[in-house]
Protein backbone atom coordinates (compact mmCIF):
# COMPACT_ATOMS: atom_id res chain seq x y z
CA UNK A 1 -188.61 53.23 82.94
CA UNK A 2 -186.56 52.80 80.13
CA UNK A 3 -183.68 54.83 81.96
CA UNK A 4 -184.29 53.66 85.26
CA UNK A 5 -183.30 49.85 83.84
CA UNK A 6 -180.07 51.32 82.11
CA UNK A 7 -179.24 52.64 85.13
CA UNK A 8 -179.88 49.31 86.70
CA UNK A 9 -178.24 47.37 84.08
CA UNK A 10 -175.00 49.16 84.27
CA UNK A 11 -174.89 48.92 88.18
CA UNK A 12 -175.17 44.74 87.07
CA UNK A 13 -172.16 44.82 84.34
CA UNK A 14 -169.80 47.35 86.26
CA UNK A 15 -166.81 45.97 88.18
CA UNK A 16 -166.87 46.39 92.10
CA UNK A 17 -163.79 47.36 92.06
CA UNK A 18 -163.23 50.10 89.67
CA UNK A 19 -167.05 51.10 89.78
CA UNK A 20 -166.45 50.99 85.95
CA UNK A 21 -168.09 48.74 83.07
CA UNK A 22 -166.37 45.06 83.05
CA UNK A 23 -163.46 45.20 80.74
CA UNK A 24 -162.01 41.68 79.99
CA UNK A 25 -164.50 40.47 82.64
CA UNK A 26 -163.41 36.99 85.12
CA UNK A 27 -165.19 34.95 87.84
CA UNK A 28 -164.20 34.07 91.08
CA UNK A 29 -164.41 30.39 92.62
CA UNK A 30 -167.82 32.55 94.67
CA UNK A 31 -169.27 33.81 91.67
CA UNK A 32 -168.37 37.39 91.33
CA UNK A 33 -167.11 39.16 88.29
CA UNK A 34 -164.33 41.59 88.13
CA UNK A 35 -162.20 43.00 85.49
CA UNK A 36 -159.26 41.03 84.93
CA UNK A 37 -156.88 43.69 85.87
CA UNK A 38 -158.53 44.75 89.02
CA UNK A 39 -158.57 41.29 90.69
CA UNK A 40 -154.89 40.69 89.47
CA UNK A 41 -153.99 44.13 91.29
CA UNK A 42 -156.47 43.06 94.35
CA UNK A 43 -154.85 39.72 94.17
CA UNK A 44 -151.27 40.72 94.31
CA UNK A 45 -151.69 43.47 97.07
CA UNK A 46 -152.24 40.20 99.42
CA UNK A 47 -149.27 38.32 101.26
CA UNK A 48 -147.79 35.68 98.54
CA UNK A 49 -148.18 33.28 101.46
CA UNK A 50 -151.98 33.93 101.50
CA UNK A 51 -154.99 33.41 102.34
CA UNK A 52 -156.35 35.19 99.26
CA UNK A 53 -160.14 36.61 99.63
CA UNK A 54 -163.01 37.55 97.11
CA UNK A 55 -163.09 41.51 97.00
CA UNK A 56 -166.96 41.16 96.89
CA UNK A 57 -168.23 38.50 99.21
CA UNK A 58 -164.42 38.09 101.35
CA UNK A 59 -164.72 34.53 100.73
CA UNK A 60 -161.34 33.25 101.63
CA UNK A 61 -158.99 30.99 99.35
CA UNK A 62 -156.23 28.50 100.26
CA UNK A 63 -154.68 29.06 97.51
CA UNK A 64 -154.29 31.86 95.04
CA UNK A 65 -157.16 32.06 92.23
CA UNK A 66 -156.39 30.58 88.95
CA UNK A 67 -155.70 30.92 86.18
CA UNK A 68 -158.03 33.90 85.75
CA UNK A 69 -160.34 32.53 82.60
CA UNK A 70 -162.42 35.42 80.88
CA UNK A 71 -166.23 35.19 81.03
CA UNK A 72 -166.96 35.22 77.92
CA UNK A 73 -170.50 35.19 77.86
CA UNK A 74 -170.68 38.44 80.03
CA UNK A 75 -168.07 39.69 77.72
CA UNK A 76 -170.11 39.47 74.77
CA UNK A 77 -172.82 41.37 76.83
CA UNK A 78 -170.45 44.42 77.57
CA UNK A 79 -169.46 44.49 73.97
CA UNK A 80 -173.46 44.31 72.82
CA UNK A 81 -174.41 46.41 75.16
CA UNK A 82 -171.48 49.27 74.12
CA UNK A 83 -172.38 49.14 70.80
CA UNK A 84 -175.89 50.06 71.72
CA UNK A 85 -174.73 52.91 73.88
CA UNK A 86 -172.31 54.29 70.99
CA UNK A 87 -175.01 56.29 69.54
CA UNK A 88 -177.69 57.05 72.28
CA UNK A 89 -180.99 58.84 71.80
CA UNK A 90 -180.65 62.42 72.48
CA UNK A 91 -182.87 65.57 71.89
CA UNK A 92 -181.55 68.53 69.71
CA UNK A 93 -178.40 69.68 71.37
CA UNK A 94 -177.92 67.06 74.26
CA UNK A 95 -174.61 66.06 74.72
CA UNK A 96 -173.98 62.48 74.22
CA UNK A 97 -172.82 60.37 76.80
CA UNK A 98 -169.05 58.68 77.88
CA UNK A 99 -168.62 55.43 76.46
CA UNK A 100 -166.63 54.72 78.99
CA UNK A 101 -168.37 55.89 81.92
CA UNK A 102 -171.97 56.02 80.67
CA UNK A 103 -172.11 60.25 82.13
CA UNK A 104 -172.70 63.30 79.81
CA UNK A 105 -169.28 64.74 77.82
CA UNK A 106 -170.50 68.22 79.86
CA UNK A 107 -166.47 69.19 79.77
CA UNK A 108 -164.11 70.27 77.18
CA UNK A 109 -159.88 69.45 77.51
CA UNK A 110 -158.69 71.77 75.64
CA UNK A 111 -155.38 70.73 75.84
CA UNK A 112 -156.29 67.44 74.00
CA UNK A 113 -159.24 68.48 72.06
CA UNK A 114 -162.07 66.41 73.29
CA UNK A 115 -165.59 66.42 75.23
CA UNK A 116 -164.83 64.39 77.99
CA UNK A 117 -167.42 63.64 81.47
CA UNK A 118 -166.87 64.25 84.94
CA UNK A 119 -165.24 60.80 85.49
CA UNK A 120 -162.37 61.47 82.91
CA UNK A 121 -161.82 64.85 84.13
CA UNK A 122 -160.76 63.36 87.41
CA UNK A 123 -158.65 60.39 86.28
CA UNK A 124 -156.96 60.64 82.25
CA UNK A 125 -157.59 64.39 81.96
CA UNK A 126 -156.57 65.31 85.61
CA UNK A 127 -154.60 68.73 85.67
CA UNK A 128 -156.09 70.23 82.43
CA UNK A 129 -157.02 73.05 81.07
CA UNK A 130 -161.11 72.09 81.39
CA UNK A 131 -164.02 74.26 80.54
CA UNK A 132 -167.73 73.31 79.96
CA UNK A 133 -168.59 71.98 76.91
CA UNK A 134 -170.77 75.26 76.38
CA UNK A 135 -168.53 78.10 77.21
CA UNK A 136 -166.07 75.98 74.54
CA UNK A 137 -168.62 76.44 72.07
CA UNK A 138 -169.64 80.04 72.57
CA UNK A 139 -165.82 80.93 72.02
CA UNK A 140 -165.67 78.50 69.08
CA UNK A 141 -169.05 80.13 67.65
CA UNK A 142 -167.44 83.41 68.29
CA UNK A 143 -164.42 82.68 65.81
CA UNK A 144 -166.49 80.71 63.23
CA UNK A 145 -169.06 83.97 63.38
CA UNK A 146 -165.34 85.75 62.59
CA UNK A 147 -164.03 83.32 60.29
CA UNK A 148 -167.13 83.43 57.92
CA UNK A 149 -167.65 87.40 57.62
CA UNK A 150 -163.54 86.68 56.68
CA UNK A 151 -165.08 84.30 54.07
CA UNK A 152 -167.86 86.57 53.25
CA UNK A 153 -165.42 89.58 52.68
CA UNK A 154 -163.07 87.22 50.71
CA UNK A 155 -165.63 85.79 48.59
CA UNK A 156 -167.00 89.21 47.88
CA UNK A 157 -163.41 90.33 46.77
CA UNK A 158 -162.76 87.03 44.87
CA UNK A 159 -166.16 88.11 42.91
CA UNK A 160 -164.96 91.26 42.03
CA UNK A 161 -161.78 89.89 40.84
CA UNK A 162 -163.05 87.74 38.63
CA UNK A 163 -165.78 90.60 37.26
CA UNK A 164 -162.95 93.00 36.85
CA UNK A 165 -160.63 89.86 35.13
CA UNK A 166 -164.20 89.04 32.46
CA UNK A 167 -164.30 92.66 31.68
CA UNK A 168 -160.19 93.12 31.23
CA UNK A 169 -160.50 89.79 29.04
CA UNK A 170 -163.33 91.64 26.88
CA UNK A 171 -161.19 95.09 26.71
CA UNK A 172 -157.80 92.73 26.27
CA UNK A 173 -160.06 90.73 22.85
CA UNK A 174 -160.89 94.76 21.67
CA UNK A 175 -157.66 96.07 21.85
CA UNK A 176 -155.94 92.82 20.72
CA UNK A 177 -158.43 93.20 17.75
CA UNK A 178 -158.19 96.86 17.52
CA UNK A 179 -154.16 96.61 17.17
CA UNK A 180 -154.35 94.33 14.78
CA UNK A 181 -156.54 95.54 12.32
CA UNK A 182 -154.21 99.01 12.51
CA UNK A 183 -150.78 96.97 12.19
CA UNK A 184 -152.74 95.26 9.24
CA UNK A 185 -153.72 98.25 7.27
CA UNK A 186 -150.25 100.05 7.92
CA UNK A 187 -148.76 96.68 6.58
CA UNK A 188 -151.18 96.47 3.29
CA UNK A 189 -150.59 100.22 3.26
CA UNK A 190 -147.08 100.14 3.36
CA UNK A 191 -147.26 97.01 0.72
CA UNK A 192 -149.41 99.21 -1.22
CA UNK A 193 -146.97 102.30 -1.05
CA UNK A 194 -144.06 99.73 -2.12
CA UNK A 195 -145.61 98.31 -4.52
CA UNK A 196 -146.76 101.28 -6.37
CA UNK A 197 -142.87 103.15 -6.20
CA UNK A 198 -141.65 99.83 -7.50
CA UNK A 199 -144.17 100.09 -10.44
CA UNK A 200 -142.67 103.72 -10.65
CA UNK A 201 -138.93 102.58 -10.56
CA UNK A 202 -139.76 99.85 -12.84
CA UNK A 203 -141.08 101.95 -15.26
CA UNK A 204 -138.90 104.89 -14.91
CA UNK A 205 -135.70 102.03 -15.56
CA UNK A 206 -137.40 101.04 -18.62
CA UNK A 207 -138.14 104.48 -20.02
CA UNK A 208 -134.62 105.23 -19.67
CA UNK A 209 -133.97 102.06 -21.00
CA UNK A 210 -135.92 102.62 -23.93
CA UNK A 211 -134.42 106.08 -24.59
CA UNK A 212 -130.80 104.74 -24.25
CA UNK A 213 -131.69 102.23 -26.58
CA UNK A 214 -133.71 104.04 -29.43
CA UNK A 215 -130.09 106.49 -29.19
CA UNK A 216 -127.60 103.94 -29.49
CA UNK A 217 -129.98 102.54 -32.39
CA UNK A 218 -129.88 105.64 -33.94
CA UNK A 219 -126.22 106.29 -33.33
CA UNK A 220 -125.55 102.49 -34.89
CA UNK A 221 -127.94 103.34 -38.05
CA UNK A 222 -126.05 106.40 -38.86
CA UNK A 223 -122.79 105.11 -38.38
CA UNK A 224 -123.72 102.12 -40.61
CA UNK A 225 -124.52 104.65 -43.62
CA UNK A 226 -121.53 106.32 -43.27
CA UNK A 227 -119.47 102.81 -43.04
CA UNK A 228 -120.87 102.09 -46.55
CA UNK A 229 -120.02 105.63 -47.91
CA UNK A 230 -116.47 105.02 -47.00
CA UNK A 231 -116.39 101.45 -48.15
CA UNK A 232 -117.07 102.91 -51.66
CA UNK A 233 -114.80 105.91 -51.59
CA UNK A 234 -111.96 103.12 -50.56
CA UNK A 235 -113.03 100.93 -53.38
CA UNK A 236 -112.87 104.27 -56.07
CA UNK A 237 -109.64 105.13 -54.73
CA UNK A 238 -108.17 101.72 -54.97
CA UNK A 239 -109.66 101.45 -58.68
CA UNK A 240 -108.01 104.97 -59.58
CA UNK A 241 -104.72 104.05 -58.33
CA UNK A 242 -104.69 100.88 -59.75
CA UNK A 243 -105.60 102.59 -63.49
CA UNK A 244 -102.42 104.60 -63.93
CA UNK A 245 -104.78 106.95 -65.95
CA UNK A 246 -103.21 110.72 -65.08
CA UNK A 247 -106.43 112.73 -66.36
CA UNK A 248 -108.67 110.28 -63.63
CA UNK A 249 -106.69 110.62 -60.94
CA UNK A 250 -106.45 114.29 -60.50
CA UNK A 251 -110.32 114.91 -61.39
CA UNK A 252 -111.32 111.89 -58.29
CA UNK A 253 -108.44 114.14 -56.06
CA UNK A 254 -110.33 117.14 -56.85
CA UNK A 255 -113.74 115.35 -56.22
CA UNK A 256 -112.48 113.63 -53.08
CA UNK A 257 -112.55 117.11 -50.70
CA UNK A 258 -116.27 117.68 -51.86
CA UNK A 259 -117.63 114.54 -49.90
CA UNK A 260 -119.62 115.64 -47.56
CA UNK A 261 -117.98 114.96 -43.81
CA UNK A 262 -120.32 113.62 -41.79
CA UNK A 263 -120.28 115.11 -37.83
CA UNK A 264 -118.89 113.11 -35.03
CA UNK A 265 -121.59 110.62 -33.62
CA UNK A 266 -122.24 110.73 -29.96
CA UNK A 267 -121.68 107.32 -28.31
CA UNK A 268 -124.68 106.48 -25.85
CA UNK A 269 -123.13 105.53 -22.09
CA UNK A 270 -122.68 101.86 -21.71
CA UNK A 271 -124.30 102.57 -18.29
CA UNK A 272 -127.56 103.82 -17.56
CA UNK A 273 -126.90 105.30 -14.02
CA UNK A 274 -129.59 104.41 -12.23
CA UNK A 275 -128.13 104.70 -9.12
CA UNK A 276 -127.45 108.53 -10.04
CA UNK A 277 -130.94 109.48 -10.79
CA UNK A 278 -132.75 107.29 -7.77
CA UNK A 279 -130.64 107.97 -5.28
CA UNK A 280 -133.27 108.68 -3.32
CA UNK A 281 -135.03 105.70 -3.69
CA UNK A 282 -132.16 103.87 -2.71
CA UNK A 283 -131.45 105.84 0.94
CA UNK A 284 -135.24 105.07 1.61
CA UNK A 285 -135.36 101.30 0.50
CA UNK A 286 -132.15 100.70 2.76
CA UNK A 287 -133.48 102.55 5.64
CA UNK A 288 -136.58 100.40 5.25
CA UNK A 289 -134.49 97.54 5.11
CA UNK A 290 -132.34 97.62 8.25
CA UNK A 291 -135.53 98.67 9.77
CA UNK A 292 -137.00 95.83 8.32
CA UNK A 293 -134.13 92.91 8.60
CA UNK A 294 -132.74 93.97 12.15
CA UNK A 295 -134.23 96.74 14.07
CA UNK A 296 -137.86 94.76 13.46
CA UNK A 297 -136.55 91.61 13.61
CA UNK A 298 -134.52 92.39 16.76
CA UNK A 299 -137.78 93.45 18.32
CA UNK A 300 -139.57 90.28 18.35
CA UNK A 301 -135.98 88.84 19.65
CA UNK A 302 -136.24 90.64 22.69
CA UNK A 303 -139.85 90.14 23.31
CA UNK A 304 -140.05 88.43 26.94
CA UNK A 305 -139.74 84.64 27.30
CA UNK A 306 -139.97 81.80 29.66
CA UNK A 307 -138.39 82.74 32.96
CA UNK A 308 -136.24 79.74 32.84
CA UNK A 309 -133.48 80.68 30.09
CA UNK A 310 -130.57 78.45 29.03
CA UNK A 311 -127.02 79.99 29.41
CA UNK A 312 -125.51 79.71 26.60
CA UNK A 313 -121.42 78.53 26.01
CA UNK A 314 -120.24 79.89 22.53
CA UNK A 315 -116.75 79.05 21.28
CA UNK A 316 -114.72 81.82 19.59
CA UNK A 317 -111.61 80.26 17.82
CA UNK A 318 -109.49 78.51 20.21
CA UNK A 319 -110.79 80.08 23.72
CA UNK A 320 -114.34 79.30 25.07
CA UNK A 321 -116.62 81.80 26.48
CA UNK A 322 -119.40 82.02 29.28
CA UNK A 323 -121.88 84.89 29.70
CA UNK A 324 -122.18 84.36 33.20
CA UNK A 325 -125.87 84.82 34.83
CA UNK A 326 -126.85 88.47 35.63
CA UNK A 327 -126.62 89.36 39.17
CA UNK A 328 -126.72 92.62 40.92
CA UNK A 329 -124.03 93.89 43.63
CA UNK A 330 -125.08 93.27 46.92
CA UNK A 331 -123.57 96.74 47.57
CA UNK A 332 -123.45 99.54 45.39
CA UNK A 333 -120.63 100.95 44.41
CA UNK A 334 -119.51 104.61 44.27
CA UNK A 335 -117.25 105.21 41.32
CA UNK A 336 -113.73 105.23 42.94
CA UNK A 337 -110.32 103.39 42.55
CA UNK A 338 -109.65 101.19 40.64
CA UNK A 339 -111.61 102.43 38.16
CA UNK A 340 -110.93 106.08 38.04
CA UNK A 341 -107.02 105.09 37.89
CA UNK A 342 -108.29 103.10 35.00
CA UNK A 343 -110.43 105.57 32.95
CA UNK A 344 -109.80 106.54 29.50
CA UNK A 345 -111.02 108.93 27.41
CA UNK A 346 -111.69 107.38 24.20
CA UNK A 347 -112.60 109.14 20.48
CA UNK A 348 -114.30 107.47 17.40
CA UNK A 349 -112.42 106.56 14.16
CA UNK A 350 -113.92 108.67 11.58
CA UNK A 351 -112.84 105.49 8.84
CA UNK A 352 -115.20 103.13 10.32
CA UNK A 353 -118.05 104.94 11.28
CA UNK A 354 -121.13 104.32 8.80
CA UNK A 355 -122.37 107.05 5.93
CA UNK A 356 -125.30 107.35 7.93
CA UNK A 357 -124.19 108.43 11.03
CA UNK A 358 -122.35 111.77 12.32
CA UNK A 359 -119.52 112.30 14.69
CA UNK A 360 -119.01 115.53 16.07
CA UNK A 361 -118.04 117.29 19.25
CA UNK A 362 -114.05 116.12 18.59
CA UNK A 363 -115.25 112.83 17.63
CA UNK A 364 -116.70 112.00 20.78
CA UNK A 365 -120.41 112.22 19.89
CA UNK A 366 -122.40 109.70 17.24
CA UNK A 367 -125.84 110.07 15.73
CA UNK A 368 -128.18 110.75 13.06
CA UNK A 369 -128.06 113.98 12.77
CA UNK A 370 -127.13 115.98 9.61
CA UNK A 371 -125.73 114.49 6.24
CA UNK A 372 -122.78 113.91 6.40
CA UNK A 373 -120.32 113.20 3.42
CA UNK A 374 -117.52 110.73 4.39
CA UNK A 375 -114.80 109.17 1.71
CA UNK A 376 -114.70 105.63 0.35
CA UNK A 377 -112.92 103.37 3.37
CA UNK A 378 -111.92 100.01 3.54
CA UNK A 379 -112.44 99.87 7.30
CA UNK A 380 -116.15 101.82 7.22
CA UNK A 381 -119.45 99.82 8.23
CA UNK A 382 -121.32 99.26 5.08
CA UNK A 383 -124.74 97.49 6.67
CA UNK A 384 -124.98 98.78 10.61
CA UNK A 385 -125.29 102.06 11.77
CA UNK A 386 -122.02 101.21 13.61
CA UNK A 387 -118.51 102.69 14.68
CA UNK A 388 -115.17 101.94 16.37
CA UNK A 389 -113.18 103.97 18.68
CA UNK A 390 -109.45 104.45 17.57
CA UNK A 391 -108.18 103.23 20.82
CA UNK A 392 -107.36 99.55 21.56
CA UNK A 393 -105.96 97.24 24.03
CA UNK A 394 -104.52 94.47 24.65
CA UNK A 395 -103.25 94.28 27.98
CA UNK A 396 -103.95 95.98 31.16
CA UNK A 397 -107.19 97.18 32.81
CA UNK A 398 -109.47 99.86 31.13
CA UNK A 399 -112.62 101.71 31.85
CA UNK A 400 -114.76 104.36 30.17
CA UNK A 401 -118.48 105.30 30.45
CA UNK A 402 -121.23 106.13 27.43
CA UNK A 403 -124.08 109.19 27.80
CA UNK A 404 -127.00 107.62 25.62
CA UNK A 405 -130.20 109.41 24.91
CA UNK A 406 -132.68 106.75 24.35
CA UNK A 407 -132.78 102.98 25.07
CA UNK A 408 -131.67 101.58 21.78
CA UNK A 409 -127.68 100.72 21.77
CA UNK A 410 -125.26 98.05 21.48
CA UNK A 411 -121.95 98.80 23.62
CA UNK A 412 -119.42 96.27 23.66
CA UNK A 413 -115.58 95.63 22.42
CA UNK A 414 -114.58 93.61 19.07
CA UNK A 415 -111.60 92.88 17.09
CA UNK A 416 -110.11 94.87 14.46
CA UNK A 417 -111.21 92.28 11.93
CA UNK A 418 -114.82 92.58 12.38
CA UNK A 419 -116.38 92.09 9.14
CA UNK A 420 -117.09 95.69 8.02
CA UNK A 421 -119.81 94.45 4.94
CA UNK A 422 -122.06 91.51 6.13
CA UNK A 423 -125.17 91.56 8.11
CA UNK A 424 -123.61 90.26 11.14
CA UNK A 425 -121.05 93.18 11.64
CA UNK A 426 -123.33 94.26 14.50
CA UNK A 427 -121.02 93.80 18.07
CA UNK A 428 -121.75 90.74 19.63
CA UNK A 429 -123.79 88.80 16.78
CA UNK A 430 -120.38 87.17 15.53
CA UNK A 431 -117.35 85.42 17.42
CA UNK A 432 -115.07 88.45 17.23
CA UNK A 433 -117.24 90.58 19.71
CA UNK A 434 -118.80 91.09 22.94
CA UNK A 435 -121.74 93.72 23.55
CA UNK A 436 -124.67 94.84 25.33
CA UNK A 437 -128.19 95.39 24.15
CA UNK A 438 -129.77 98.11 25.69
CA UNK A 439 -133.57 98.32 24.12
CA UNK A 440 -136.69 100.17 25.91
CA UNK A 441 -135.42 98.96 29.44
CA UNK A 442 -134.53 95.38 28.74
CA UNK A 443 -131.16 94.31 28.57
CA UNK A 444 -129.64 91.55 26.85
CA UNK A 445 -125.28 90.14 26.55
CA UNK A 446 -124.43 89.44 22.74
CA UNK A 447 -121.53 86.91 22.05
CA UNK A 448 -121.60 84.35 18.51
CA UNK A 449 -124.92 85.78 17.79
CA UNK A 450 -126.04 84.03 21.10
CA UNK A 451 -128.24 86.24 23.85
CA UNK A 452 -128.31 85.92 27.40
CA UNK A 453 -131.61 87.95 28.54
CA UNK A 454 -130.58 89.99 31.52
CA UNK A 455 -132.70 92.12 34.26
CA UNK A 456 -134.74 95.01 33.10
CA UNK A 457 -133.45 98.22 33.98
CA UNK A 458 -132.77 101.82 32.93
CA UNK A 459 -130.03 103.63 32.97
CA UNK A 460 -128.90 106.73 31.17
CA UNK A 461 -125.13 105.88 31.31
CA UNK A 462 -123.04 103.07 31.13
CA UNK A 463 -119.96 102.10 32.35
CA UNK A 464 -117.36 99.64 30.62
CA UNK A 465 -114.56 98.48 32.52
CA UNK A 466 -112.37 96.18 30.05
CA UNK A 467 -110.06 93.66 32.23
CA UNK A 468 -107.37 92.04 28.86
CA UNK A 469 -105.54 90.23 31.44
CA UNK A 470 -108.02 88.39 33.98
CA UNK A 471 -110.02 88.19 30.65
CA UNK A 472 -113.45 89.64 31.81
CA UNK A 473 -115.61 92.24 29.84
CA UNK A 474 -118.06 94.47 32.60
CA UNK A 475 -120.91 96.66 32.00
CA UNK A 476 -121.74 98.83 35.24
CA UNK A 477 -125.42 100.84 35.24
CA UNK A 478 -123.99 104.47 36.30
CA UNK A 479 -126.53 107.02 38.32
CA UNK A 480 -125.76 108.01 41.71
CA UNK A 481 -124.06 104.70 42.15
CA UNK A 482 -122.55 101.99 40.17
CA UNK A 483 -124.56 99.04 40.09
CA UNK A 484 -123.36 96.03 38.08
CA UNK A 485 -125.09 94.71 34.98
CA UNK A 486 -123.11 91.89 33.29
CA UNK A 487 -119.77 90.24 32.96
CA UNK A 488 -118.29 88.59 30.21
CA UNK A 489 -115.36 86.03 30.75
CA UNK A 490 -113.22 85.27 27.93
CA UNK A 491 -109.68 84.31 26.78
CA UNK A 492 -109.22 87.45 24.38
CA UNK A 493 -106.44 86.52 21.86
CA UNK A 494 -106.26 89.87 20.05
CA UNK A 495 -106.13 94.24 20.59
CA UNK A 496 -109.88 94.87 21.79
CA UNK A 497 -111.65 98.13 20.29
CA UNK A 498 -114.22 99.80 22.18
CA UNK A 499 -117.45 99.80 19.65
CA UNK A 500 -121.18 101.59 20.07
CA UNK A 501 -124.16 100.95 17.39
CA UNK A 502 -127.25 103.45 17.78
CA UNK A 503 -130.81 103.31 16.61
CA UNK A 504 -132.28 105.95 15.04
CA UNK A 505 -132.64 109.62 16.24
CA UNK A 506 -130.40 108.04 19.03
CA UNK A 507 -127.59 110.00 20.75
CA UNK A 508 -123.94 108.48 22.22
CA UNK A 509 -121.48 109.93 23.92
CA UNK A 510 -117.77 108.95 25.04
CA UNK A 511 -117.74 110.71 28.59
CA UNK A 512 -114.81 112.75 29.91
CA UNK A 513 -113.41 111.88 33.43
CA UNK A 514 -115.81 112.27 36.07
């Protein structure tokens, strides 16, 4: 019943023109209602000269209606009665019905997205892609079905993600604990070890103190005595001389040969020579300090940073310098002109290099190996386990390439006047030098103690190609091709010398032409 006067009550507010409900409804002069629009278009299809007629009832009009007024009683009807029918009753799954045209949204436009009746199908959605409502859903429940064993799967990975990220955070607290408690007791160890062989040196330096002392005590008591002896032979020979008595003074010159000469007295050393007898000590305690003061040290400077770095500008004297950013080649490189024109074979000065360090194989090779003995030089590296090469230049283009054994180098170019006795003789941690850091894989350009951190890699030999009068400095990563590492641009006012520093146990090599 209830439907059956919906029905009928729609039939009463629809427009007998457009069949649909009244949308800015008007009245005629007869009576009848018609949407605004639809009696203007009815209207205006009629000769301008009339007679005009009533779409309904064909009444017939002189002149033409209006204006056309809105009914606004039947309007507010329509609009009451809409908002009822916005949310109809409907059982479990029943479509709801056009607002519009009061029918069931039993289609689907997928071109726009919406449920849509029979009506619209034929007039706003005319000529698109249409399917039933239900079909549309089966393919739509077919993809969700998809989308959630997707969701499943990823939810199921996520979970094991985050069990296998608890557990590494457990293991990552162990070993983080575990590391430190071993670093801690080879620290307290090491302390321990220190302390006790500078208990040992302490007391060995005073011992010898002690005996260089009670000697020179000694020495100074026994040469006191025999001060006062002679003070009184000097005063009985004055008196003798003085007496003019002939019998006295040849009895005190035959008594004067029987006083007993006392033996020469052994001076102690002014120095106790330390140095001498702990030599050994000493070696150690400076190995342990360049371990301590740079190779340590220069660890936790090359531990990694933020990604975003600051390039640094350094100023040496008068001429500014820019490490620029690290970038590779786009191409590599096989090793041909101009560098092979430009290659030189270089040897290492035997003045500079430090006591630490051996050169053999003609001079070309450096390392730890052996003991060697070198003179006292003025020019020889008293604090780094550094050396120069004899060669120098000044003009012109140069290249050479360096055969290292293990990732812990500098290789670079300085002046002659590098400081040869301070801590910041190593290349490229002063103004007067240019270098690269090559340390387990990560490479870093040195210039006024300033680092640029460049892109890991590892290579086995290096090339160096030396440019005095476009006034760049270029490090080239040498396998089967030549890849480029770093270039330093500079204004280089002095003769540049090709200079390598190696960590321990490590092994450098000036290569001949390839």
């Amino acid at each position: 019943m209830a439907d059956f006067q919906g029905r009928e009550l729609e039939e009463k507010l629809s427009c007998a023109i457009c069949l649909d409900i009244f949308t800015e409804p008007v009245t005629t002069l007869c009576g009848h209602n018609f949407c605004k629009s639809c009696l203007q278009g009815h209207l205006e299809s009629q000769s301008p000269a009339g007679p005009y007629d009533c779409p309904a009832c064909r009444t017939v009009f002189e002149q033409r209606p209006g204006p056309l007024c809105k009914n606004l009683v039947l309007a507010d009807m329509v609009q009451f009665l809409k908002l009822r029918w916005s949310v109809p009753p409907h059982a479990e799954g029943e479509l709801s019905g056009c607002l519009a045209h009061r029918k069931p949204l039993d289609l689907y436009c997928r071109e726009d997205g919406l449920c849509i009746c029979s009506v619209c199908a034929t007039r706003e959605h005319k000529g698109h892609d249409l399917v039933t409502v239900e079909d549309e859903r089966l393919q739509r429940e077919k993809e969700l079905v998809a989308k959630h064993e997707e969701m499943e799967r990823q939810v199921k990975k996520t979970e094991g993600l985050i069990d296998t990220l608890k557990m590494q955070r457990i293991s990552v607290k162990d070993s983080a604990s575990r590391a430190q408690t071993n670093y801690v007791n080879k620290f307290v160890m090491l302390k321990t070890e220190l302390e006790e062989v500078q208990d040992k040196v302490i007391k060995y330096i005073e011992n010898e103190e002690q005996v260089a002392l009670e000697q020179a005590d000694c020495a100074l008591e026994r040469l006191e005595e025999k001060c006062i002896e002679l003070r009184e032979v000097r005063l009985k020979l004055a008196t003798i001389l003085k007496s003019n008595d002939s019998v006295q003074i040849l009895k005190f010159a035959q008594e004067i040969p029987m006083i007993k000469r006392q033996p020469d007295i052994v001076l102690p050393p002014p120095d106790l020579a330390v140095d001498n007898k702990l030599g050994g000590v000493k070696r150690a305690l400076e190995q342990i300090s360049i371990l301590t003061h740079q190779d340590l040290q220069g660890f936790f400077r090359q531990a990694p940073e933020p990604l975003d770095i600051p390039e640094p500008t350094v100023t040496d004297q008068c001429a500014s310098v820019k490490s620029l950013e690290p970038r590779p080649l786009t191409t590599h490189l096989h090793i041909k002109e101009p560098f092979l024109q430009n290659y030189r074979q270089l040897c290492f000065d035997p003045n500079t290099v430090h006591r630490f360090l051996t050169l053999s194989k003609g001079n070309h090779r450096v390392s730890h190996k052996g003991s060697p003995r070198y003179p006292t030089h003025a020019e020889r590296f008293q604090k780094v386990w550094q050396v120069l090469c004899c060669e120098s230049f000044d003009t012109g283009q140069h290249y050479w390439e360096v055969q290292i054994s293990s990732q812990w180098v500098y290789l670079g170019v300085t002046y002659k006047k590098i400081s040869r006795s301070e801590d910041l003789s190593l290349i490229g941690r002063n103004n007067v030098s240019w270098a690269l850091q090559v340390f387990n894989k990560s490479y870093s350009a040195w210039h006024g103690n300033q680092e640029v951190k460049l892109q890991p890699a590892n290579y086995e030999r290096v090339g160096v190609y030396l440019d005095c009068t476009a006034g760049t400095l270029t490090f080239f990563g040498i396998d089967n091709t030549m890849t480029l590492i770093h270039t330093f641009q500079s204004v280089f006012t002095e003769p540049l010398c090709p200079a390598v520093w190696v960590g321990e146990d490590v092994v450098a090599t000036l290569c001949p032409l390839p």
